[in-house]
N, C-alpha and C. Protein backbone atom coordinates (compact mmCIF):
# COMPACT_ATOMS: atom_id res chain seq x y z
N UNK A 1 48.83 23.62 24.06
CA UNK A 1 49.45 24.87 24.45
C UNK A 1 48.48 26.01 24.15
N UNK A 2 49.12 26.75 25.24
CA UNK A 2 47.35 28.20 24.86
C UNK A 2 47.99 29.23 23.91
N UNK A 3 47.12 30.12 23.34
CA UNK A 3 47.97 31.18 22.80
C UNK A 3 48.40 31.91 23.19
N UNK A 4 48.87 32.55 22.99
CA UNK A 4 49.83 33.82 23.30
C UNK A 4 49.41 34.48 23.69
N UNK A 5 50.22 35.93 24.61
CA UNK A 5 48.91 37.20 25.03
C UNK A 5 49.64 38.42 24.32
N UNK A 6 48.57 38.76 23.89
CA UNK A 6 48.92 40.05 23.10
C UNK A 6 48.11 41.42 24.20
N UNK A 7 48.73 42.54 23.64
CA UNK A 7 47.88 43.83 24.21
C UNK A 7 47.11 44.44 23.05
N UNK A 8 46.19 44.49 24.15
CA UNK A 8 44.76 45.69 23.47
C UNK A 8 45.00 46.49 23.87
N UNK A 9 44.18 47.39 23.39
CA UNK A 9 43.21 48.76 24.02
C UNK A 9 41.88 48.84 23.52
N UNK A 10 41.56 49.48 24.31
CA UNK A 10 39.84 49.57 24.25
C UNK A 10 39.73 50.95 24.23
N UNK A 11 38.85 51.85 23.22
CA UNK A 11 38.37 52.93 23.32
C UNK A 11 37.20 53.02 22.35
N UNK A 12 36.78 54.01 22.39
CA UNK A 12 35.52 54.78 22.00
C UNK A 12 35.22 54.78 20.63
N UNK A 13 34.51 54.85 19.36
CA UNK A 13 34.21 54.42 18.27
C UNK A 13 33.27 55.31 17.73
N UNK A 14 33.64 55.85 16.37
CA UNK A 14 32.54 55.95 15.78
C UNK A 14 31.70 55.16 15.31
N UNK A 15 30.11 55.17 15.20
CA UNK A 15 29.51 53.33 14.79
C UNK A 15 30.00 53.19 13.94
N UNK A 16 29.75 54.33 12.79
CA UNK A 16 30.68 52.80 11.69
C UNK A 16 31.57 52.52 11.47
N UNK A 17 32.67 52.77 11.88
CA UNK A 17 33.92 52.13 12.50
C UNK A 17 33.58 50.43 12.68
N UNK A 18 32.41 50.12 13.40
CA UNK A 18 32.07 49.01 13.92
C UNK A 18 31.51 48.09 12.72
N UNK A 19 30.75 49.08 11.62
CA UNK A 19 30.09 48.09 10.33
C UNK A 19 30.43 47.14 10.00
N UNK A 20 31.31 46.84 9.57
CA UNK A 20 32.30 46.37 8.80
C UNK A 20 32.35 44.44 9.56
N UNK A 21 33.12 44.67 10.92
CA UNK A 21 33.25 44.08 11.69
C UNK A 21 31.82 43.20 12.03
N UNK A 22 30.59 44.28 12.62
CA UNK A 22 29.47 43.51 12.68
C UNK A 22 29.13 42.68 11.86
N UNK A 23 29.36 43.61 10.86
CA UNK A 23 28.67 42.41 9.24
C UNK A 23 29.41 41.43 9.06
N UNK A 24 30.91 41.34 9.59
CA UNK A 24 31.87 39.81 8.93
C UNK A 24 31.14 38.96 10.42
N UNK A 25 30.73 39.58 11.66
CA UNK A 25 30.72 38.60 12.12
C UNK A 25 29.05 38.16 12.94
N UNK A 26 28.56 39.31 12.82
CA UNK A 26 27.01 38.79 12.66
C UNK A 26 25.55 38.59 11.68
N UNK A 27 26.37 38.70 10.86
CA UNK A 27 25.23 39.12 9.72
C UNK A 27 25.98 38.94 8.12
N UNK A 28 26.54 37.98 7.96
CA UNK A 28 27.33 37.91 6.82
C UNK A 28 26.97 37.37 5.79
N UNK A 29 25.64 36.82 5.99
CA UNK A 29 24.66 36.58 4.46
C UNK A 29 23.55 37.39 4.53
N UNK A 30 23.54 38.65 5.09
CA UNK A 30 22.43 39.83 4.81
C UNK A 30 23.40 41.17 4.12
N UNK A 31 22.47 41.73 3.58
CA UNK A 31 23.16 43.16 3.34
C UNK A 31 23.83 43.68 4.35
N UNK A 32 24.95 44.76 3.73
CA UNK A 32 25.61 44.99 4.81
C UNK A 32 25.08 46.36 5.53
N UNK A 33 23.95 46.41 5.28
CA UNK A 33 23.19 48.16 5.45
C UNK A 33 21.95 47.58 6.75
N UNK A 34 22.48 46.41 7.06
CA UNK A 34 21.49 45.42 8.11
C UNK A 34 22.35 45.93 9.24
N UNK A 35 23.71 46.19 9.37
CA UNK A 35 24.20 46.12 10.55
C UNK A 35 24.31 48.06 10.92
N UNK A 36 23.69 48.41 10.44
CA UNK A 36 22.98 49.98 10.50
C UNK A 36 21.53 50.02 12.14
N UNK A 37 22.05 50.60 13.16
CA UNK A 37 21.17 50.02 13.83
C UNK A 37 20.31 51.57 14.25
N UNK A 38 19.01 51.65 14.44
CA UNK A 38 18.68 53.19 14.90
C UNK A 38 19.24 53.58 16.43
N UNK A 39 19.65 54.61 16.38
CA UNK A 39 20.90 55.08 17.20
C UNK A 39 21.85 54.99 17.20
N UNK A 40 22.45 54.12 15.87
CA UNK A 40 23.83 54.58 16.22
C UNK A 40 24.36 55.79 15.91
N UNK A 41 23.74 57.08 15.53
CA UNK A 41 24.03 58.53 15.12
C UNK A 41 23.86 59.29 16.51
N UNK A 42 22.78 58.79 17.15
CA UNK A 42 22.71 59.41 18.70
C UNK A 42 24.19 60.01 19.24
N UNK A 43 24.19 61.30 19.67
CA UNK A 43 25.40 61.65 20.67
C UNK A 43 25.55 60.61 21.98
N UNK A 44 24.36 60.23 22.07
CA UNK A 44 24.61 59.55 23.79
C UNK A 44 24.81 57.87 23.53
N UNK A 45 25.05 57.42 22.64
CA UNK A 45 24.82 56.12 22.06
C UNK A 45 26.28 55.81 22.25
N UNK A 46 27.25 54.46 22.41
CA UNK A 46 28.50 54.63 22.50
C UNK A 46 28.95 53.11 21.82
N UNK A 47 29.94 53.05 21.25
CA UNK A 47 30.10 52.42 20.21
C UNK A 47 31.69 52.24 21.13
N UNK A 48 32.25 50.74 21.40
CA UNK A 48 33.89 50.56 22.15
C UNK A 48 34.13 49.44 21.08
N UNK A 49 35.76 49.78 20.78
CA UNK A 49 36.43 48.64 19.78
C UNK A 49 37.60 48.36 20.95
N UNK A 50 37.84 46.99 20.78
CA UNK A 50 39.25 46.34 21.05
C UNK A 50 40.29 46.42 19.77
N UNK A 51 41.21 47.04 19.96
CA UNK A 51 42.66 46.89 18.80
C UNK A 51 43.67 45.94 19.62
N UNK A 52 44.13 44.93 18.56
CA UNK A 52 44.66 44.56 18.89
C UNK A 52 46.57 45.93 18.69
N UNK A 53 47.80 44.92 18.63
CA UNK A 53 48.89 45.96 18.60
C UNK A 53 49.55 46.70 17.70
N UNK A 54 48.64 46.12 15.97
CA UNK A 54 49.13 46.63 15.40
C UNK A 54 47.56 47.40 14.58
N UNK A 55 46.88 47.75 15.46
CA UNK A 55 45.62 47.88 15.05
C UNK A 55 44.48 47.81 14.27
N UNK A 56 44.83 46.18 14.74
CA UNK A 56 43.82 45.45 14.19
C UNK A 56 42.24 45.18 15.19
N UNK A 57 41.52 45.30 14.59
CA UNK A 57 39.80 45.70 15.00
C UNK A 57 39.53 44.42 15.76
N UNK A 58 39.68 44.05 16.74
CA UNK A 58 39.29 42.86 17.22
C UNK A 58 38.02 42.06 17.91
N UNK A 59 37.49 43.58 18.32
CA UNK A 59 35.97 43.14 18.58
C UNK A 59 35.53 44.77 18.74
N UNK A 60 34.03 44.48 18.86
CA UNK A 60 32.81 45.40 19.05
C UNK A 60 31.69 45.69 19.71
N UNK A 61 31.20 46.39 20.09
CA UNK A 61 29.80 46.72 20.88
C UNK A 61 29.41 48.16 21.38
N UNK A 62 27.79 48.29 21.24
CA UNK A 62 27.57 49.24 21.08
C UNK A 62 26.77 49.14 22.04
N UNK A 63 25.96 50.06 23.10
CA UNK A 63 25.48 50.36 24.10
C UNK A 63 24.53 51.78 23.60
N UNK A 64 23.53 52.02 23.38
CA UNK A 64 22.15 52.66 23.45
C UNK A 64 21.03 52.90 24.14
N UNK A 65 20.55 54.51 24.54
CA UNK A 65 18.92 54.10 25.38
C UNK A 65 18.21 53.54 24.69
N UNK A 66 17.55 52.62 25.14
CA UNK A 66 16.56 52.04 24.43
C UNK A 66 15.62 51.26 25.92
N UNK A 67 14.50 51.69 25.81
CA UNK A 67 13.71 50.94 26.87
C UNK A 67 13.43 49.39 27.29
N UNK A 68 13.93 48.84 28.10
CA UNK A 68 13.57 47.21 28.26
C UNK A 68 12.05 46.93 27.66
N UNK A 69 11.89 45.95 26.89
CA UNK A 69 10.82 45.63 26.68
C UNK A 69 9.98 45.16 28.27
N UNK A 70 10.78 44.12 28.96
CA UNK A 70 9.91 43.39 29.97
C UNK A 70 9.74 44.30 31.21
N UNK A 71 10.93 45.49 31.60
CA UNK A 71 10.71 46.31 32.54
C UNK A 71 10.71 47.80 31.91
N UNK A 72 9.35 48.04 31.36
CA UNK A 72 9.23 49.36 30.87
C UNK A 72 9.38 50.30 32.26
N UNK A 73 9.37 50.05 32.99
CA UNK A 73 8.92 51.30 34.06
C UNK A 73 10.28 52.05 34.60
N UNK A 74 11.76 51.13 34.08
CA UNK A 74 13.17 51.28 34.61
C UNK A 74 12.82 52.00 33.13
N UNK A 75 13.45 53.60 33.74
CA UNK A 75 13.43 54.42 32.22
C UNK A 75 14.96 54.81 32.12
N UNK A 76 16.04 54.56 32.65
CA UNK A 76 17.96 54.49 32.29
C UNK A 76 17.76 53.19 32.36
N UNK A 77 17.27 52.36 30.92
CA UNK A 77 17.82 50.85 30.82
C UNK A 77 18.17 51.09 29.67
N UNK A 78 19.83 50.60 29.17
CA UNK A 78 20.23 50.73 27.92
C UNK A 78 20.54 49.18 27.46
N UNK A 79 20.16 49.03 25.78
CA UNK A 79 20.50 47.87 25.10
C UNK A 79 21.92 47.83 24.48
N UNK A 80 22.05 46.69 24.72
CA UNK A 80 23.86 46.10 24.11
C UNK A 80 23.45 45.43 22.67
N UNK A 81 24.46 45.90 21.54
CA UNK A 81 23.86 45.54 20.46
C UNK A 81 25.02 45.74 19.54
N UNK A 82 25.55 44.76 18.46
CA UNK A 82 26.50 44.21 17.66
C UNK A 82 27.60 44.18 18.48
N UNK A 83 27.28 43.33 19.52
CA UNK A 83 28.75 42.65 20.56
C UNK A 83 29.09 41.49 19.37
N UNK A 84 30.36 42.05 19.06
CA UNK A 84 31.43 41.10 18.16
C UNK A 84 32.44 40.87 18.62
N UNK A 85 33.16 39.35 18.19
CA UNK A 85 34.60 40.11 18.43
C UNK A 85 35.22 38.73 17.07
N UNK A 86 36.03 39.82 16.22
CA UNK A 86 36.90 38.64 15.46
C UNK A 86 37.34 37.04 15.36
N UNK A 87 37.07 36.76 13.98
CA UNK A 87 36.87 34.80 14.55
C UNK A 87 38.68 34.50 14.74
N UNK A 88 38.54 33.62 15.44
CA UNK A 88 40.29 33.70 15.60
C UNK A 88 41.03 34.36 16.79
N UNK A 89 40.14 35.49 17.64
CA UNK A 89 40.32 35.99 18.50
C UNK A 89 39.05 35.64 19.81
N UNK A 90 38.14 34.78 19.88
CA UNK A 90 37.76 34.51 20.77
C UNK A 90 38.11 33.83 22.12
N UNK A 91 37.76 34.06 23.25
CA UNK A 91 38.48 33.77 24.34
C UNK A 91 39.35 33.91 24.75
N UNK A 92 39.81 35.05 24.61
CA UNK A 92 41.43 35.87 25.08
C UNK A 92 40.83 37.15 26.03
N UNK A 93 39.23 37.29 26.20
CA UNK A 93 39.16 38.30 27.25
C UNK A 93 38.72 39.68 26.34
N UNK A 94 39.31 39.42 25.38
CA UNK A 94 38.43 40.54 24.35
C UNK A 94 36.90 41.07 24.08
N UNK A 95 36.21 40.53 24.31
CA UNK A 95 34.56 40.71 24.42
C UNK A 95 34.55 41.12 26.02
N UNK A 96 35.21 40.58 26.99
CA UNK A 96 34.69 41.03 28.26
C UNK A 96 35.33 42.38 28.28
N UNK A 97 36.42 42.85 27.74
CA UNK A 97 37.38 44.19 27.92
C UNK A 97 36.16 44.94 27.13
N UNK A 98 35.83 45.22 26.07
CA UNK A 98 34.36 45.65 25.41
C UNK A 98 33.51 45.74 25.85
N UNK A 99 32.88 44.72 26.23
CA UNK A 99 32.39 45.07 27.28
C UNK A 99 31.96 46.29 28.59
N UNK A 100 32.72 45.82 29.38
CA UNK A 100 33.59 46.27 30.72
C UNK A 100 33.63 47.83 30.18
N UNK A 101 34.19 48.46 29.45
CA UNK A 101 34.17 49.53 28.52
C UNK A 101 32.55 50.24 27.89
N UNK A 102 31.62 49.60 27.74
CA UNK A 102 30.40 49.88 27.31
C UNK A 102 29.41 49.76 28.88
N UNK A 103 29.54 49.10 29.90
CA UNK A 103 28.91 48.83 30.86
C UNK A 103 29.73 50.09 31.51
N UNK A 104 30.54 50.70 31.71
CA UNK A 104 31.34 52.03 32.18
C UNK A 104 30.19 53.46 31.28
N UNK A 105 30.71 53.27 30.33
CA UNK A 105 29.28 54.32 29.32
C UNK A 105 28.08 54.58 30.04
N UNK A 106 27.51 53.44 29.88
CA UNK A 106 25.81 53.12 30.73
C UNK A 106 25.97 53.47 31.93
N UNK A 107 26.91 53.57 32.84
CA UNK A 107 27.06 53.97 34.37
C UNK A 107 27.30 55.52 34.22
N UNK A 108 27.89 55.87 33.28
CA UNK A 108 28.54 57.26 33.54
C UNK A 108 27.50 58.26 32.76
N UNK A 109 26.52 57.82 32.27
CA UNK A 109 25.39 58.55 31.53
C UNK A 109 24.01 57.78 32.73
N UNK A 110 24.50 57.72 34.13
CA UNK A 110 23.62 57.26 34.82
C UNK A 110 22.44 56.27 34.41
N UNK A 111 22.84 55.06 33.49
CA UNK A 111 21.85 53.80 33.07
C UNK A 111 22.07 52.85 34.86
N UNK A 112 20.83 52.33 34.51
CA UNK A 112 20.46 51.42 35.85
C UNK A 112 20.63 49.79 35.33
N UNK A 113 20.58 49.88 34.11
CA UNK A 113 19.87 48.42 33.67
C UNK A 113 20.25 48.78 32.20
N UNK A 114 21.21 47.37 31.82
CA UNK A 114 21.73 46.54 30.58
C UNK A 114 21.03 45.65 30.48
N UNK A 115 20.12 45.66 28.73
CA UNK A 115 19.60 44.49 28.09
C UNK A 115 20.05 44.32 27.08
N UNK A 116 19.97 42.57 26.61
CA UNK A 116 20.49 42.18 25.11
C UNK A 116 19.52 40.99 24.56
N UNK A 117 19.53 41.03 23.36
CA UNK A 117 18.88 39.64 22.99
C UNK A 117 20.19 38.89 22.45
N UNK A 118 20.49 38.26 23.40
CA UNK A 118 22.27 37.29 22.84
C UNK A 118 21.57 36.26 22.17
N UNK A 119 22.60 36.04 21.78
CA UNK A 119 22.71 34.19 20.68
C UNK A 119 23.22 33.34 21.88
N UNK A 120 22.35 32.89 21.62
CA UNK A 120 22.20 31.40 23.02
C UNK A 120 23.88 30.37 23.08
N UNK A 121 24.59 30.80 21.97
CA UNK A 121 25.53 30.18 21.82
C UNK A 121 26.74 30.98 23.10
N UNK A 122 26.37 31.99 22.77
CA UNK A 122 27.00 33.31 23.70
C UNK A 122 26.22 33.83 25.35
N UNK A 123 25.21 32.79 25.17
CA UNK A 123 24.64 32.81 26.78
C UNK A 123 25.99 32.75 28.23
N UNK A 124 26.89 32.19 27.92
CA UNK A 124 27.79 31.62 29.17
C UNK A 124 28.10 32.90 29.38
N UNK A 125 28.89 33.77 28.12
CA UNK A 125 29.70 34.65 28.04
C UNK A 125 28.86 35.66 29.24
N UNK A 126 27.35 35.56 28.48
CA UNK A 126 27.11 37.07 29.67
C UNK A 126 26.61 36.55 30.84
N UNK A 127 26.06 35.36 30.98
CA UNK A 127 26.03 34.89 32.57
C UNK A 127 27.28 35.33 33.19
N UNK A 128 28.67 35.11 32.60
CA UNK A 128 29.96 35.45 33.78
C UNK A 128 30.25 36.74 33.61
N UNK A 129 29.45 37.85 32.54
CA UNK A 129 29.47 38.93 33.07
C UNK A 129 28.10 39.55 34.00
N UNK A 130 27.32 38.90 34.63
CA UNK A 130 26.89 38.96 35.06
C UNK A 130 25.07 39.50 34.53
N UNK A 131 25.11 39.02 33.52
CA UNK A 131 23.72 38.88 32.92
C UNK A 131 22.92 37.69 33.47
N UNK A 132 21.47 37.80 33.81
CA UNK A 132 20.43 36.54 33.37
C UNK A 132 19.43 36.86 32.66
N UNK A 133 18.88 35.30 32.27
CA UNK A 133 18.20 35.35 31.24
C UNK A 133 16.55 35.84 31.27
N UNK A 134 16.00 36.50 30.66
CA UNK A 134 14.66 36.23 30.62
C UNK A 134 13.98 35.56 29.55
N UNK A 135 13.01 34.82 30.14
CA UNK A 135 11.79 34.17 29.53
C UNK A 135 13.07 33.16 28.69
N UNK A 136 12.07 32.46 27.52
CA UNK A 136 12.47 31.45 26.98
C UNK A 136 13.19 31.71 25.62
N UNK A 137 14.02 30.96 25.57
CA UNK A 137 15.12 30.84 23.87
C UNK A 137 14.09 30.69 22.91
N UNK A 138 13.98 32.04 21.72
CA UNK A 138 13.22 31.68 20.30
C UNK A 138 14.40 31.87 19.10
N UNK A 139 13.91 31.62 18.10
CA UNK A 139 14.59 31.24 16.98
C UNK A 139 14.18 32.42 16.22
N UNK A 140 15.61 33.17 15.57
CA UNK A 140 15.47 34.54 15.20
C UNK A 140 15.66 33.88 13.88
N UNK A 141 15.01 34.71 12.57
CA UNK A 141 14.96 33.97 11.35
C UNK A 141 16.26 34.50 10.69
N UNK A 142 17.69 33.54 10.43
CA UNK A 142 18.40 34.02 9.66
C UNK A 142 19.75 34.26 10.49
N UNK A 143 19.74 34.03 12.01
CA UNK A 143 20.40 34.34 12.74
C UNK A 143 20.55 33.49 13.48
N UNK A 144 19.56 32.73 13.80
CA UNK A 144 19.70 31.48 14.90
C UNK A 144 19.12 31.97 16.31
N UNK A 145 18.87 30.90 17.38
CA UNK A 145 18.29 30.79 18.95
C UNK A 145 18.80 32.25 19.53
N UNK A 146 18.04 32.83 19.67
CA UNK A 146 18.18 33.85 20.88
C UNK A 146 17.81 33.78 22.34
N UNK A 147 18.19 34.65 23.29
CA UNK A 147 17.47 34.63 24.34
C UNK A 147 17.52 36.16 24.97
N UNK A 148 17.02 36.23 25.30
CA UNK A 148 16.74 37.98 26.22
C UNK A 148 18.06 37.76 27.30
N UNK A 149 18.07 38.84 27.52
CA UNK A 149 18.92 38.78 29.28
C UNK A 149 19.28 40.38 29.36
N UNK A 150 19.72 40.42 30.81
CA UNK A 150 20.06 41.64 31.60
C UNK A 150 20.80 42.01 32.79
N UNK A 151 21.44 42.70 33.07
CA UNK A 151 22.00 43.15 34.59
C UNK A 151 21.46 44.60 35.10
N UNK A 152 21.79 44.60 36.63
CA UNK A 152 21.71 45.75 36.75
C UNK A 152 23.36 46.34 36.62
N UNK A 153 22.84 47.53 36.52
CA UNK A 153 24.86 48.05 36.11
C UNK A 153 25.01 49.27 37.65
N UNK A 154 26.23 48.73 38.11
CA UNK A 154 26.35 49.21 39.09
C UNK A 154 26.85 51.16 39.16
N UNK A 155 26.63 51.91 40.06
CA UNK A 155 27.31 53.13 39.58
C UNK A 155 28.62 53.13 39.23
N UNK A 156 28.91 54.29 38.91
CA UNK A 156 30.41 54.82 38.42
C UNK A 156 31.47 54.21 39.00
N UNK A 157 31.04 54.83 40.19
CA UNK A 157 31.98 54.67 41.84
C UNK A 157 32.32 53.10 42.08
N UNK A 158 31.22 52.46 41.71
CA UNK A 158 31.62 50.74 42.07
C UNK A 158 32.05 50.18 40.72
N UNK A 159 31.92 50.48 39.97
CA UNK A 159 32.44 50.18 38.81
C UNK A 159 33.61 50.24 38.42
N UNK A 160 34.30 51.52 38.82
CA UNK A 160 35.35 51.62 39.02
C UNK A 160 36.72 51.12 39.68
N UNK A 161 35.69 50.50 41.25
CA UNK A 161 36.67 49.80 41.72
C UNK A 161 36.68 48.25 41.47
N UNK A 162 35.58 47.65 40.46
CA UNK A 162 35.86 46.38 40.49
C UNK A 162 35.83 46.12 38.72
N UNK A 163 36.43 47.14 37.75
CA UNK A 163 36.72 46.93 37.21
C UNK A 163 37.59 47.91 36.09
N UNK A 164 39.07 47.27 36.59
CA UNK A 164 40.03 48.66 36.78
C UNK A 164 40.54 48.78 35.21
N UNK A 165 40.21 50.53 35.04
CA UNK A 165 40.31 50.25 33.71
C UNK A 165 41.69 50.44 33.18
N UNK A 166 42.56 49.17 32.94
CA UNK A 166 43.97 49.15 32.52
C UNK A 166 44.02 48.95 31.38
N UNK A 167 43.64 50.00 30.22
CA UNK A 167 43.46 49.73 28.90
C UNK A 167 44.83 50.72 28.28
N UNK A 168 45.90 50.32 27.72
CA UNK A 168 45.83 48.88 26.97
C UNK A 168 46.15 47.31 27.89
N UNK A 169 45.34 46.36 27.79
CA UNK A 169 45.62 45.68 28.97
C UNK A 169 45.93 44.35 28.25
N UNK A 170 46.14 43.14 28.84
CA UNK A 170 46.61 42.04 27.62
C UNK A 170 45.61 41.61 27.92
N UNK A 171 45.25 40.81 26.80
CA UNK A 171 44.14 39.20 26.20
C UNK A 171 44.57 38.09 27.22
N UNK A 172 43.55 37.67 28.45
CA UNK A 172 43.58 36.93 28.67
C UNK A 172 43.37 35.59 28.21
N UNK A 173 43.51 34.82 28.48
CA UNK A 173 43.13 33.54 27.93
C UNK A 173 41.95 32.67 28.96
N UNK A 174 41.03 32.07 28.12
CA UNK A 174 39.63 31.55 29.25
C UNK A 174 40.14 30.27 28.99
């Protein structure tokens, strides 16, 4: 039997709002002053949480300019960085609603191009949001297999219509 669907919402964040969360769920045998990333103080930098209904923190991600390493010459390419989402709450649609929410940011501050270095474990996740990969999987010390990847992010206008923002919206189930 699947679980249940609960309602979220998705909105806007101060980063460290997000600390906390990053550190239980990416970085939980480093200091917790590791999940401190440069930019997250930036005005233009944007930080989206999922609550669940009684507002509880259910996932995270943060969206920043930061230049593609492999396509320096795209100068609106922003990086995705401490995409979390609560253990216990995976696969209910919560990381893609976060998502979906941070890829809206990057469109509406006119970004062309989303990059991440994901955990290879989490490769599927952004292939079906429409990431691919570059170059080859290395081994980050302390963290495990990474791999590069990217999309282009469509404007406002198309964004809008193919991904409607019904926040608070329920947890699907994958």
């Amino acid at each position: 039997m699947g679980r249940s669907v609960e309602r979220i919402r998705v909105e806007q964040i101060p980063a460290e709002a997000s600390f906390q969360l990053r550190h239980r769920v990416l970085r939980p045998h480093q200091q917790s002053s590791i999940v401190l990333f440069p930019g997250d103080d930036d005005p233009e930098t944007g930080t989206y949480a999922a609550f669940g209904p009684k507002d509880e923190l259910f996932g995270v991600a943060t969206v920043l300019w930061e230049p593609c390493p492999w396509r320096p010459e795209v100068e609106e390419a922003w990086r995705l960085r401490g995409m979390a989402t609560r253990e216990g709450r995976r696969g209910l649609g919560i990381g893609g609603a976060v998502l979906s929410a941070a890829m809206d940011h990057v469109a509406r501050a006119d970004g062309v191009l989303l990059w991440c270095n994901a955990r290879t474990a989490a490769r599927r996740f952004y292939e079906r949001a429409g990431f691919v990969p570059h170059g080859e999987p290395w081994e980050e010390p302390e963290l495990g297999e990474h791999i590069a990847m990217w999309r282009n992010v469509p404007p406002v206008s198309v964004l809008a219509r193919a991904i409607k923002p019904s926040h608070p919206r329920p947890m699907r189930e994958d």
